[in-house]
Protein backbone atom coordinates (compact mmCIF):
# COMPACT_ATOMS: atom_id res chain seq x y z
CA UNK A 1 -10.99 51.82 -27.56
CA UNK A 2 -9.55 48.45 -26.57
CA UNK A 3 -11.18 45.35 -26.41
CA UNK A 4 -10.56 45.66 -22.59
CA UNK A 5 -12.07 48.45 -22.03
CA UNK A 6 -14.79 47.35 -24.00
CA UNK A 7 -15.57 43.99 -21.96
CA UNK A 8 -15.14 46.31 -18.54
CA UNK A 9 -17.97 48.51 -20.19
CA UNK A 10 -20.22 45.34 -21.68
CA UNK A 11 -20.04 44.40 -17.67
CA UNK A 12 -20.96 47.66 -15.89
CA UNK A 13 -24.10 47.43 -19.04
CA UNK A 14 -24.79 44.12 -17.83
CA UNK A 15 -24.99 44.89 -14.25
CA UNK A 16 -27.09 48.08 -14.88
CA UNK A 17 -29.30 46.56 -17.07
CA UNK A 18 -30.02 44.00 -15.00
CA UNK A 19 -31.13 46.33 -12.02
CA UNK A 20 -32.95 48.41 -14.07
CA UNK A 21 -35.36 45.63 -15.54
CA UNK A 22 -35.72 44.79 -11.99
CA UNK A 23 -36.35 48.07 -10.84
CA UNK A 24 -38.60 48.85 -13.82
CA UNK A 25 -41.03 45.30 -13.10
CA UNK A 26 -40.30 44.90 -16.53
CA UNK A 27 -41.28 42.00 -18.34
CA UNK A 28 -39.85 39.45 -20.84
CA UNK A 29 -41.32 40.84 -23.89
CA UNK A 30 -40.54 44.81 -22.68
CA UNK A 31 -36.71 43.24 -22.01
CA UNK A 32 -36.49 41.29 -26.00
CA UNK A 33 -37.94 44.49 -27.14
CA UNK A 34 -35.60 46.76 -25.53
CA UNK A 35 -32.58 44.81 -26.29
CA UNK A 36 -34.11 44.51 -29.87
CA UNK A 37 -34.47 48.29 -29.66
CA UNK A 38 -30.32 48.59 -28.76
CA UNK A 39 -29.59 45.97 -31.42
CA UNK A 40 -31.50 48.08 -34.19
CA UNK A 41 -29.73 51.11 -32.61
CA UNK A 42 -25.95 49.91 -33.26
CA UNK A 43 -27.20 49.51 -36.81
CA UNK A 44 -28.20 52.68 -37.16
CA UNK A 45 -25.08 54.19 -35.47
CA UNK A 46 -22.65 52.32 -37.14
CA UNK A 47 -24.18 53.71 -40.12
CA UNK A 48 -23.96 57.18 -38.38
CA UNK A 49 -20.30 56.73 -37.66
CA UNK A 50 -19.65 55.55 -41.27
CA UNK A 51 -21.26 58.74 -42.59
CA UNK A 52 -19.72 60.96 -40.08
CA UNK A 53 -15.94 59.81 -41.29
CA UNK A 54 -16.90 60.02 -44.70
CA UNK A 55 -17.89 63.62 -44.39
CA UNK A 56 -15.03 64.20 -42.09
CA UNK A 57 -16.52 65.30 -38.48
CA UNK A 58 -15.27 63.03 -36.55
CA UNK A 59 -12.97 59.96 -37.12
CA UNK A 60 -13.14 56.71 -34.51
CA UNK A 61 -9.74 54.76 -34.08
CA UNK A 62 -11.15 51.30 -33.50
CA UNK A 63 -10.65 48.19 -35.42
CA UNK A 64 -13.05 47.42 -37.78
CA UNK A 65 -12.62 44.11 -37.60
CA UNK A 66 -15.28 41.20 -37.11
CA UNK A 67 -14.52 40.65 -32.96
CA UNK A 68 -14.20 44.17 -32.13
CA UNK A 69 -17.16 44.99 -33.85
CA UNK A 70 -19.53 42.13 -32.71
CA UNK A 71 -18.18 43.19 -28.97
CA UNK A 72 -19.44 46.87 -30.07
CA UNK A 73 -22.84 45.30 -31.16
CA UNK A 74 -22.84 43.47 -27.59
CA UNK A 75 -21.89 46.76 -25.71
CA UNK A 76 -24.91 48.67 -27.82
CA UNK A 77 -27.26 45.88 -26.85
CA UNK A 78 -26.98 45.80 -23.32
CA UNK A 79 -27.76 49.25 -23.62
CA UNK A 80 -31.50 48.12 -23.58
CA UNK A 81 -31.76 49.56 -20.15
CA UNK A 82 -32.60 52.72 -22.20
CA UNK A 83 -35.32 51.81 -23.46
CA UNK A 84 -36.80 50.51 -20.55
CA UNK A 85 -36.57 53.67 -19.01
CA UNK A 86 -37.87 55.45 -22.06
CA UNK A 87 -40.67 52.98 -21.69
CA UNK A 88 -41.68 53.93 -18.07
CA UNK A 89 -41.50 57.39 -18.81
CA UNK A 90 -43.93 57.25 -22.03
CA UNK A 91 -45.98 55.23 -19.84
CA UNK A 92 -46.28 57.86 -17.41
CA UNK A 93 -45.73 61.29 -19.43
CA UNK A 94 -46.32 60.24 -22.75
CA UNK A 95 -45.40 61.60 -25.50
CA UNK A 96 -44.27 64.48 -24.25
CA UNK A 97 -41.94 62.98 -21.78
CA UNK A 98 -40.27 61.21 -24.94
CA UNK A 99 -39.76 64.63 -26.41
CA UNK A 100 -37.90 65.91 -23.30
CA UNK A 101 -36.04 62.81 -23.08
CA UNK A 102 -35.12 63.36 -26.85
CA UNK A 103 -34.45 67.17 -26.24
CA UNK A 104 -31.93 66.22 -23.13
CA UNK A 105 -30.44 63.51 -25.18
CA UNK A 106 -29.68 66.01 -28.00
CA UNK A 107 -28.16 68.07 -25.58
CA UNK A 108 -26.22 65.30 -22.94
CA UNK A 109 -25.40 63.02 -26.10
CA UNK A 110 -22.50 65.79 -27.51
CA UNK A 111 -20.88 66.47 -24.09
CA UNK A 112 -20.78 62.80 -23.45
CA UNK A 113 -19.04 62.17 -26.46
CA UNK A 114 -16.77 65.12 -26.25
CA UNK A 115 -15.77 63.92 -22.43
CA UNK A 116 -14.77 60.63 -23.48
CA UNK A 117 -12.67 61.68 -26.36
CA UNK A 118 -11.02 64.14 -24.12
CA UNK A 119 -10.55 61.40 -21.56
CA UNK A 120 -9.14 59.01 -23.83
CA UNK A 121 -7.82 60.81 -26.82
CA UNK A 122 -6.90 57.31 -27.90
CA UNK A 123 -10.71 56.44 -28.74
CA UNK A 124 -11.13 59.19 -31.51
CA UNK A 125 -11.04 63.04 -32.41
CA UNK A 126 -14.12 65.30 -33.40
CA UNK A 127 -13.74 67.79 -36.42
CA UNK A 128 -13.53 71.63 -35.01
CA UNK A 129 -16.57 73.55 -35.37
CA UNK A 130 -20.70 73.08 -35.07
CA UNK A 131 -21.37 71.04 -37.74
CA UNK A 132 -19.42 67.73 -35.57
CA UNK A 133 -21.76 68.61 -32.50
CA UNK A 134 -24.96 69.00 -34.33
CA UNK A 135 -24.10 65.30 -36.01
CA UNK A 136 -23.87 63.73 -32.90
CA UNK A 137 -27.14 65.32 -31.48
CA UNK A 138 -29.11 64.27 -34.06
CA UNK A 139 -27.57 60.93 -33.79
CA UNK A 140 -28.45 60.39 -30.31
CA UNK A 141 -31.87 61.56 -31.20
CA UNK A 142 -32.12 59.68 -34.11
CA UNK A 143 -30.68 56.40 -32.20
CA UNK A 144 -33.03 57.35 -29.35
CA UNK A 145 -36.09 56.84 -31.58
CA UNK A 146 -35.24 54.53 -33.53
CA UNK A 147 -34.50 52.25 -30.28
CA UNK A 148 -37.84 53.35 -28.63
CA UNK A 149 -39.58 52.69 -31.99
CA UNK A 150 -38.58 48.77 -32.27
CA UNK A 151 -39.27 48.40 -28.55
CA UNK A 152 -42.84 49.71 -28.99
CA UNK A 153 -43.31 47.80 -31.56
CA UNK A 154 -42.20 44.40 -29.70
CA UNK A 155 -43.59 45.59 -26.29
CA UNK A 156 -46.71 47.46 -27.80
CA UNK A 157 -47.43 50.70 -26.48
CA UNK A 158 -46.67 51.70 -22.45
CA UNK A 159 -50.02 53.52 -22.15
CA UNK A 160 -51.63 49.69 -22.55
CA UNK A 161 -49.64 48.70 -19.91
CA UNK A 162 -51.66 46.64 -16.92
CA UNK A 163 -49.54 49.02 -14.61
CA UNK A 164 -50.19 52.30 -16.51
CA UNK A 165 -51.89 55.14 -14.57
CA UNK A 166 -55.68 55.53 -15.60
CA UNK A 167 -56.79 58.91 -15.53
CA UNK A 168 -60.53 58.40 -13.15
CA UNK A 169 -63.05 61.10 -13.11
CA UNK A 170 -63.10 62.43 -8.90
CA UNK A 171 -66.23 62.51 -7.49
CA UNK A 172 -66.23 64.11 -4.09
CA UNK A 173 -67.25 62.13 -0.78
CA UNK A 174 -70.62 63.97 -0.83
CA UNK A 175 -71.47 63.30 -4.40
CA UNK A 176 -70.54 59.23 -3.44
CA UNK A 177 -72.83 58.95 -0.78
CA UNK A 178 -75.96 60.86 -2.88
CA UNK A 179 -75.32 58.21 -5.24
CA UNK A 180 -74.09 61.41 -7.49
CA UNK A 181 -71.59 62.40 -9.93
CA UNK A 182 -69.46 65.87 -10.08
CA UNK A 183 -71.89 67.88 -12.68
């Protein structure tokens, strides 16, 4: 990856973040713990990428040098935009919308990475076999609740959200105007 193509992608992150905290309502303490979320995340998969060459199932042909990497940590943290969707859609599924979020990322998170390597073979090269694509799933996963799991923690949960759905009891028209309830 080149430190051009790395600015072009820190601006399309900008721009979609950007939308999506508008789109979202979200507010300044979701947005520092999202981006706080995507900060923590690059840690983690940094850490990921370290072990992953070590053991040999994939090996990443970037410089490790101070710049490069501290435009990597920027390109990771305007990733937030993430979180902020993984925010609305605990807010309104719960915890089980997290887990199909997690489940799709599993699954999305491999062929993502395998595109891009195939589309720039200059970027990196996966190990043959399962064992490289199982890695990255779990790391996606992994990153994915890690990320949500500092947000939350800034943010506080979405179910306390002022805009959260409450779940109200129906009464029916005729029970309203008896002055009754349902039972």
């Amino acid at each position: 990856m080149t430190a051009q193509q790395l600015h072009l992608l820190n601006g399309l992150y900008l721009f979609v973040l950007i939308v999506v905290a508008v789109l979202t309502r979200a507010t300044t303490q979701r947005i520092a713990g999202a981006v706080a979320g995507a900060a923590a995340m690059f840690v983690v998969g940094l850490a990921i990428v370290a072990l992953g060459e070590h053991v040999g199932w994939w090996h990443w042909l970037f410089p490790w040098e101070p710049n490069f990497l501290a435009a990597l940590w920027i390109n990771s943290t305007l990733c937030a935009f993430v979180f902020l969707i993984t925010w609305r859609i605990a807010r309104r599924f719960g915890g089980w919308g997290l887990a199909v979020v997690a489940i799709v990322a599993g699954i999305m998170g491999p062929i993502r990475d395998y595109a891009f390597v195939e589309r720039f073979p200059e970027w990196g090269t996966f190990s043959p076999g399962m064992a490289p694509v199982v890695a990255v799933s779990a790391a996606y996963v992994l990153m994915g609740a890690v990320g949500h799991g500092i947000m939350r923690l800034i943010a506080g949960p979405a179910r306390d959200s002022p805009l959260a759905r409450r779940h109200l009891a129906y009464t029916s028209p005729y029970n309203q105007q008896r002055g009754g309830n349902c039972s």
